[in-house]
Each structure stands twice: as C-alpha cells, then as structure tokens.
Protein backbone atom coordinates (compact mmCIF):
# COMPACT_ATOMS: atom_id res chain seq x y z
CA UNK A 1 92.13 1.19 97.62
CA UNK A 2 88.98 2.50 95.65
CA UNK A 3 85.63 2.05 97.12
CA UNK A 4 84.66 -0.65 94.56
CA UNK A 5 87.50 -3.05 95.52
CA UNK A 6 86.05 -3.00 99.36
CA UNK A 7 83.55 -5.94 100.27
CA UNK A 8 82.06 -6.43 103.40
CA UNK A 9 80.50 -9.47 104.42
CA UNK A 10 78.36 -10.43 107.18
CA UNK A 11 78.96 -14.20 108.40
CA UNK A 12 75.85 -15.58 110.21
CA UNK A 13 74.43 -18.38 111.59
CA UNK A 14 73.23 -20.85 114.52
CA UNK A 15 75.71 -21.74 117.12
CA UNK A 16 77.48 -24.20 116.48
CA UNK A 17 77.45 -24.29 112.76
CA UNK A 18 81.08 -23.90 112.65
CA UNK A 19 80.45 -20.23 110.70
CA UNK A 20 84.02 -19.00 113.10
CA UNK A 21 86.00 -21.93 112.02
CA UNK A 22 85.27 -20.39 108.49
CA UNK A 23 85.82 -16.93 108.78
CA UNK A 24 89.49 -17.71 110.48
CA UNK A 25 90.32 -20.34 107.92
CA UNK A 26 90.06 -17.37 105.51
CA UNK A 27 91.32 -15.09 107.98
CA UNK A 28 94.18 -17.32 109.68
CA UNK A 29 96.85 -19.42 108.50
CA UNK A 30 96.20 -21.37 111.89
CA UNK A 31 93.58 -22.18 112.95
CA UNK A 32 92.10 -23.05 116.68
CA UNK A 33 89.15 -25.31 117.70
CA UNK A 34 88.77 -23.30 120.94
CA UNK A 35 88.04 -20.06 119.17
CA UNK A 36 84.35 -19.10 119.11
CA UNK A 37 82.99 -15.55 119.46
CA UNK A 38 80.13 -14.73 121.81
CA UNK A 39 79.02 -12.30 120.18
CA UNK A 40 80.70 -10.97 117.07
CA UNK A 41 84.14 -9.66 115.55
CA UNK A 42 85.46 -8.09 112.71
CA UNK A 43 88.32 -9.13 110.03
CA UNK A 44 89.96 -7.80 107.15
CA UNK A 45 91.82 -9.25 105.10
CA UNK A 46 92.82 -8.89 100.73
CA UNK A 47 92.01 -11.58 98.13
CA UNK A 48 93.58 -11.33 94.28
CA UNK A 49 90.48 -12.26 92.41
CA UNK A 50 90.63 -12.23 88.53
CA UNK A 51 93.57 -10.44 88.68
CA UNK A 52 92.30 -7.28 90.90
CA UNK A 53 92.29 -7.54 94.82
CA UNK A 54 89.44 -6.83 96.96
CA UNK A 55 89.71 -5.49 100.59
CA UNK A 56 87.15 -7.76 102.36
CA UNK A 57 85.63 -6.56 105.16
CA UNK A 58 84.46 -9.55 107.40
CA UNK A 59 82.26 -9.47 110.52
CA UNK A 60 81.03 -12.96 112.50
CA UNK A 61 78.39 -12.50 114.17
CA UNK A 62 76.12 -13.70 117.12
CA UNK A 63 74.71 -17.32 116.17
CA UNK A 64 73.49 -17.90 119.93
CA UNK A 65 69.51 -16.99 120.07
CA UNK A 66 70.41 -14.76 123.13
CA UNK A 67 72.49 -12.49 121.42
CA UNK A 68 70.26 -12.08 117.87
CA UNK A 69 69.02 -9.04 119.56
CA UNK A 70 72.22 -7.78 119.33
CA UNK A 71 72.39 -7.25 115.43
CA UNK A 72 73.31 -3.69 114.38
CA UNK A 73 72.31 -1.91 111.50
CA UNK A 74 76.27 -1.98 109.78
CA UNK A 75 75.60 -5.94 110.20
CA UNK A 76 72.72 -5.22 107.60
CA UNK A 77 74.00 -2.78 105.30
CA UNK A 78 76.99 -5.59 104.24
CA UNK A 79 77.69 -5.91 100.69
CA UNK A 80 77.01 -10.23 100.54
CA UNK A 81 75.88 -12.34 103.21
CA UNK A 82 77.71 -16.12 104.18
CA UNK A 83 74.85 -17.91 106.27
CA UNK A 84 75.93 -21.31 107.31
CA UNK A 85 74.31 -24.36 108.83
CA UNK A 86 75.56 -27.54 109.67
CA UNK A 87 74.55 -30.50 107.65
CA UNK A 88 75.04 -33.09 110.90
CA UNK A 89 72.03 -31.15 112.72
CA UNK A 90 68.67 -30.58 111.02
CA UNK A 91 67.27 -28.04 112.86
CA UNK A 92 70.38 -25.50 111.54
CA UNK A 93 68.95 -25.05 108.15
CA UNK A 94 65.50 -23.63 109.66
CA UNK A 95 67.12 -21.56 111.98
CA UNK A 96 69.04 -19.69 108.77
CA UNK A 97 65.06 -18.30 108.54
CA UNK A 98 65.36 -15.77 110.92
CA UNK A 99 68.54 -13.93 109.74
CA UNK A 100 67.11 -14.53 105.95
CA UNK A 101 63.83 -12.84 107.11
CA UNK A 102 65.91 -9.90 108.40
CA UNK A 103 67.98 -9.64 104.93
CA UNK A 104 64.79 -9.86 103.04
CA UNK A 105 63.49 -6.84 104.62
CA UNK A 106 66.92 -5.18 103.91
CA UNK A 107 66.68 -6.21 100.23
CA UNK A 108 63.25 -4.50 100.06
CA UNK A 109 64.73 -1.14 101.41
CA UNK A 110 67.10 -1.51 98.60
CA UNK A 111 64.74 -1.46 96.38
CA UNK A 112 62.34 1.46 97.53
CA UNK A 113 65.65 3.46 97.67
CA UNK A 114 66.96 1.99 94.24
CA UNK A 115 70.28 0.92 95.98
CA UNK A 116 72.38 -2.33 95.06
CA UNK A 117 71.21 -4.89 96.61
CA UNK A 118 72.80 -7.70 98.92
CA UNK A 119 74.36 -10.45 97.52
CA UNK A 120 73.53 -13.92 99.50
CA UNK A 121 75.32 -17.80 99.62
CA UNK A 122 74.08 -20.45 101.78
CA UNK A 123 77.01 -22.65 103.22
CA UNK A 124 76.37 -26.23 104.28
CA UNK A 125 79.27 -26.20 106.58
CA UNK A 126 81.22 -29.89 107.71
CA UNK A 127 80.66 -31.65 104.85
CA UNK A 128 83.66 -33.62 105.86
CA UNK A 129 81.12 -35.58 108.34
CA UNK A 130 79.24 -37.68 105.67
CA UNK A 131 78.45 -40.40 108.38
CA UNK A 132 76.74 -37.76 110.30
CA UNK A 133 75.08 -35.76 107.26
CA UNK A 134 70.63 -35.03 108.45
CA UNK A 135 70.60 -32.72 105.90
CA UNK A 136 70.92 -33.45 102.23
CA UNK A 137 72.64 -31.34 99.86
CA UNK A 138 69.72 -31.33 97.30
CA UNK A 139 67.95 -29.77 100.49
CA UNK A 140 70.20 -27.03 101.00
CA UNK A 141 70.57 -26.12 97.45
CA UNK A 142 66.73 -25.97 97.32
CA UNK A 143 66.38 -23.83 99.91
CA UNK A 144 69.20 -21.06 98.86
CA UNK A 145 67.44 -21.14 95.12
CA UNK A 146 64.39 -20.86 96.44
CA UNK A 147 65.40 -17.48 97.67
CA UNK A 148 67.63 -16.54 95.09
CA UNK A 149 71.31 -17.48 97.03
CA UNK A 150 73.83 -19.32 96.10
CA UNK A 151 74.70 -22.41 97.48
CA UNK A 152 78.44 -24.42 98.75
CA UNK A 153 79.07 -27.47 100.68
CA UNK A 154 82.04 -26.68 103.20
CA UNK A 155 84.40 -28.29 105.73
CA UNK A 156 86.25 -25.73 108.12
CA UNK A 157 88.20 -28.46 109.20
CA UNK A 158 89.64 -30.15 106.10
CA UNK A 159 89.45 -26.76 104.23
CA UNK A 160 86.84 -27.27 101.59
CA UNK A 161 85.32 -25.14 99.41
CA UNK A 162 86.18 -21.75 102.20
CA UNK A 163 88.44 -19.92 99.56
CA UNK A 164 86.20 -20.43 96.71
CA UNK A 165 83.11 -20.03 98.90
CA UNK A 166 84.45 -16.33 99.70
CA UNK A 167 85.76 -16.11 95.80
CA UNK A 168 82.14 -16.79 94.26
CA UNK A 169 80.47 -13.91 97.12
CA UNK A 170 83.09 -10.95 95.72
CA UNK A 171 82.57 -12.01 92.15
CA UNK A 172 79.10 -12.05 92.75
CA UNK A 173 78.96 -8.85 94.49
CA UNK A 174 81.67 -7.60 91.68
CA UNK A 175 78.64 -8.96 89.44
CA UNK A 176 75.69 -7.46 90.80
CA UNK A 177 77.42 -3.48 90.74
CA UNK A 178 77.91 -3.72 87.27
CA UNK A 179 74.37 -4.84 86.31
CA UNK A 180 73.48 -2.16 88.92
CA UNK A 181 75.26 0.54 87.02
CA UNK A 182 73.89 -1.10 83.66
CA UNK A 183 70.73 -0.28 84.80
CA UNK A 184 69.71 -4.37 85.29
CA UNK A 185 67.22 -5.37 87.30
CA UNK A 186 67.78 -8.71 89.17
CA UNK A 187 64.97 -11.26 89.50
CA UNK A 188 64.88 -12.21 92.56
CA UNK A 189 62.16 -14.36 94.45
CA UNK A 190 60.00 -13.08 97.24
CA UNK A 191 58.61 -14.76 100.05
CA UNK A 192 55.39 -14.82 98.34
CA UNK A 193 56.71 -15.69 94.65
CA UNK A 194 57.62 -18.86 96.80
CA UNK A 195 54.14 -19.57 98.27
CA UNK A 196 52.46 -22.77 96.04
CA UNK A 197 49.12 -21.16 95.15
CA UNK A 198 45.91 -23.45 96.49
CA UNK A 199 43.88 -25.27 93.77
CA UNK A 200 40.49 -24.48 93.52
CA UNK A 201 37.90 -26.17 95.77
CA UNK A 202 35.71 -28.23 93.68
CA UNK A 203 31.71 -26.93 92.81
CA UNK A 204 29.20 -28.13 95.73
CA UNK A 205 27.19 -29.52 92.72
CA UNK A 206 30.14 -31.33 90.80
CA UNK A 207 31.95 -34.92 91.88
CA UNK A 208 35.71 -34.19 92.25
CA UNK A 209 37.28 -36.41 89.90
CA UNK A 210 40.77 -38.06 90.64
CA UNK A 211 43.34 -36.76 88.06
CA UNK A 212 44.03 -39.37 85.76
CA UNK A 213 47.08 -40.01 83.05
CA UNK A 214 48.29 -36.76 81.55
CA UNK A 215 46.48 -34.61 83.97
CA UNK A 216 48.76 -31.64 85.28
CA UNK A 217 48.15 -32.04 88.63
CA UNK A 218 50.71 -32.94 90.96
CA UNK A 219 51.06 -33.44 94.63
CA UNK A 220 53.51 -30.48 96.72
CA UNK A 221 55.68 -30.87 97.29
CA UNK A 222 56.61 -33.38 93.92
CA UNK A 223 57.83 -36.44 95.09
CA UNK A 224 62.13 -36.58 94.60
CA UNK A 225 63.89 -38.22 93.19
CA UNK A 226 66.72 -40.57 94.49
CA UNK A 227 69.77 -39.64 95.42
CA UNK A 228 72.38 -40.15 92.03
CA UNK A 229 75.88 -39.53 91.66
CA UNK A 230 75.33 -35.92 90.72
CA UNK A 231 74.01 -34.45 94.48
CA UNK A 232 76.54 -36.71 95.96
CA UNK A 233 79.60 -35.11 94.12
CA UNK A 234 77.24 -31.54 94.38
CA UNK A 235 79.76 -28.90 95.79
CA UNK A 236 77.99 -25.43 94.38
CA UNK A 237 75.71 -23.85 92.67
C-alpha cells in the first residue's frame, strides 16, 4: 500500500476516559472491560473509506499523569490526533490541555518547516451515561472549535459514533494533503487568536458610562443560551 493510504493516529487522553475501550472497538470485534494499557500500544488495522482503504496506524497512549513523561517523538509526528474525555467527569475536558499544548507546538514546527500539518477531533467519550453527563456537549464542541478540531459524542460501550469518529479523522487527514499539495493554507486558531482582547480602561478625567441599548458591548464570556433540541440530538461537528 502507497504511502498516502497510511494514517497514523495518536489516541490520547486522561485515565479513565475510556480512550482504550475506543481504540479496540475499532480494533476488536470483542471487546473487554478489563483491558487498559499502562502505558501505550500500537494497532493496525484497514478501513474502506469512499471506496479506497486506508492502513491506519493506531497508537493509545499513556492517559495516567505519571506516565505523560513518557511521550515519544513518533507519538507527535502522527498524521490526526483522537483526544477523548469523559463527559460524566468535569475535570477530563481540562486535562485534554496538556496534550493539546504539546500538539500545538507540533503544529507550529509544521509550519516553520512548511510540512502538513496534524489533523485533530475531540471525542466526548460515554455519551451513553446521560444521567451522569457534567459536561455539556455545547461545551465540548466549543472547546474543539475554539482550537480548530473537530468534535464527536461517543459511547465505547454501546458503539456510538467510534467508526465514523475514525471515518471523519482519515477523510480529514485525506482532506488536509490535498489542500497541502494545492498549495492551501489552513486557518487555524492560535492560542492567542483565542485570547478576548481587554477593553480600554476608561480616561481618569471621564465618568465611565454604563452601556446602554444598542451599545456593542457585551459581557465574556456572552451569556448562553438554553439548552434546545439541537445540542441534545448534537453528535458532530
């Protein structure tokens, strides 16, 4: 198989996010509650996709804080990266910050050395626990568009959304080596494109003056709105 029908993807996450139970319901037909790596492992498996099969290249990696250390260079130089949290804990979308600050200084290399760059989805993993949900899924899309990802809601356990979650990353990556060879440029935010600028302190001299109808001010973040039927049924972006 040609080098652009290989894909490798780099799963990560905290522990416990269920990112294992993912990559073996792609992997495996069967699949085991008791199976967690400690640290990582490595699959391969082929996917027909549009007609053409991919050879993906699949490595899970360490989600306990103990092992981040760990992280090799091949972990960073994957084609698209899966990073999954667990909507039932809250703290599992912040901790997704330290492997996206790693890929963000990955995607900057990129650049500098005009490479393609990295394609990213954000997975809100056990979506099938809607009693238990902390973290909405307006929240998690937010988050992955605020740094240019995608964004899925999965379940490991009831098989949602893990083939199509693993479709959208090859098409994407299919995607971005064609623009690449187009000679596109993607737009892609950077940690300080997503920075809300300060307003302007008011003059010593002058009364600040309460913004009043039609003014463009606005609180940050904007207030949201409630939840309607559209985030409920939300499954990707």
């Amino acid at each position: 198989m040609d080098q652009a029908h290989r894909i490798s993807i780099t799963v990560c996450g905290d522990g416990g996010c269920g990112k294992s139970s993912i990559t073996l319901r792609l992997v495996r037909s069967q699949w085991t509650h008791e199976y967690d790596p400690t640290i990582e492992d490595s699959y391969s498996v082929t996917r027909t996709i549009d007609g053409v099969t991919y050879s993906l290249s699949l490595t899970d990696t360490a989600g306990q804080e103990e092992y981040r250390g760990l992280w090799s260079a091949s972990n960073l130089s994957a084609d698209a990266f899966l990073l999954v949290y667990d909507i039932t804990q809250a703290n599992s979308l912040e901790a997704l910050e330290y492997f996206n600050e790693m890929i963000e200084i990955e995607r900057e290399t990129r650049l500098e050395q005009d490479r393609v760059l990295p394609v990213c989805i954000v997975a809100g993993n056990k979506c099938d626990l809607q009693g238990m949900r902390q973290i909405s899924a307006r929240d998690g899309l937010e988050w992955a568009k605020s740094r240019g990802y995608g964004f899925m809601e999965t379940s490991a356990r009831e098989m949602v959304n893990i083939e199509e979650t693993f479709a959208l990353l090859v098409k994407r990556v299919r995607d971005m080596r064609l623009d690449y060879e187009r000679g596109i440029k993607p737009a892609i935010p950077t940690a300080a494109s997503r920075t809300m600028p300060l307003s302007p302190l008011p003059d010593a001299n002058e009364k600040a003056v309460p913004p009043g109808p039609g003014s463009h001010s606005q609180t940050w973040p904007p207030d949201r709105p409630q939840k309607s039927g559209f985030w409920l049924s939300l499954k990707c972006w």
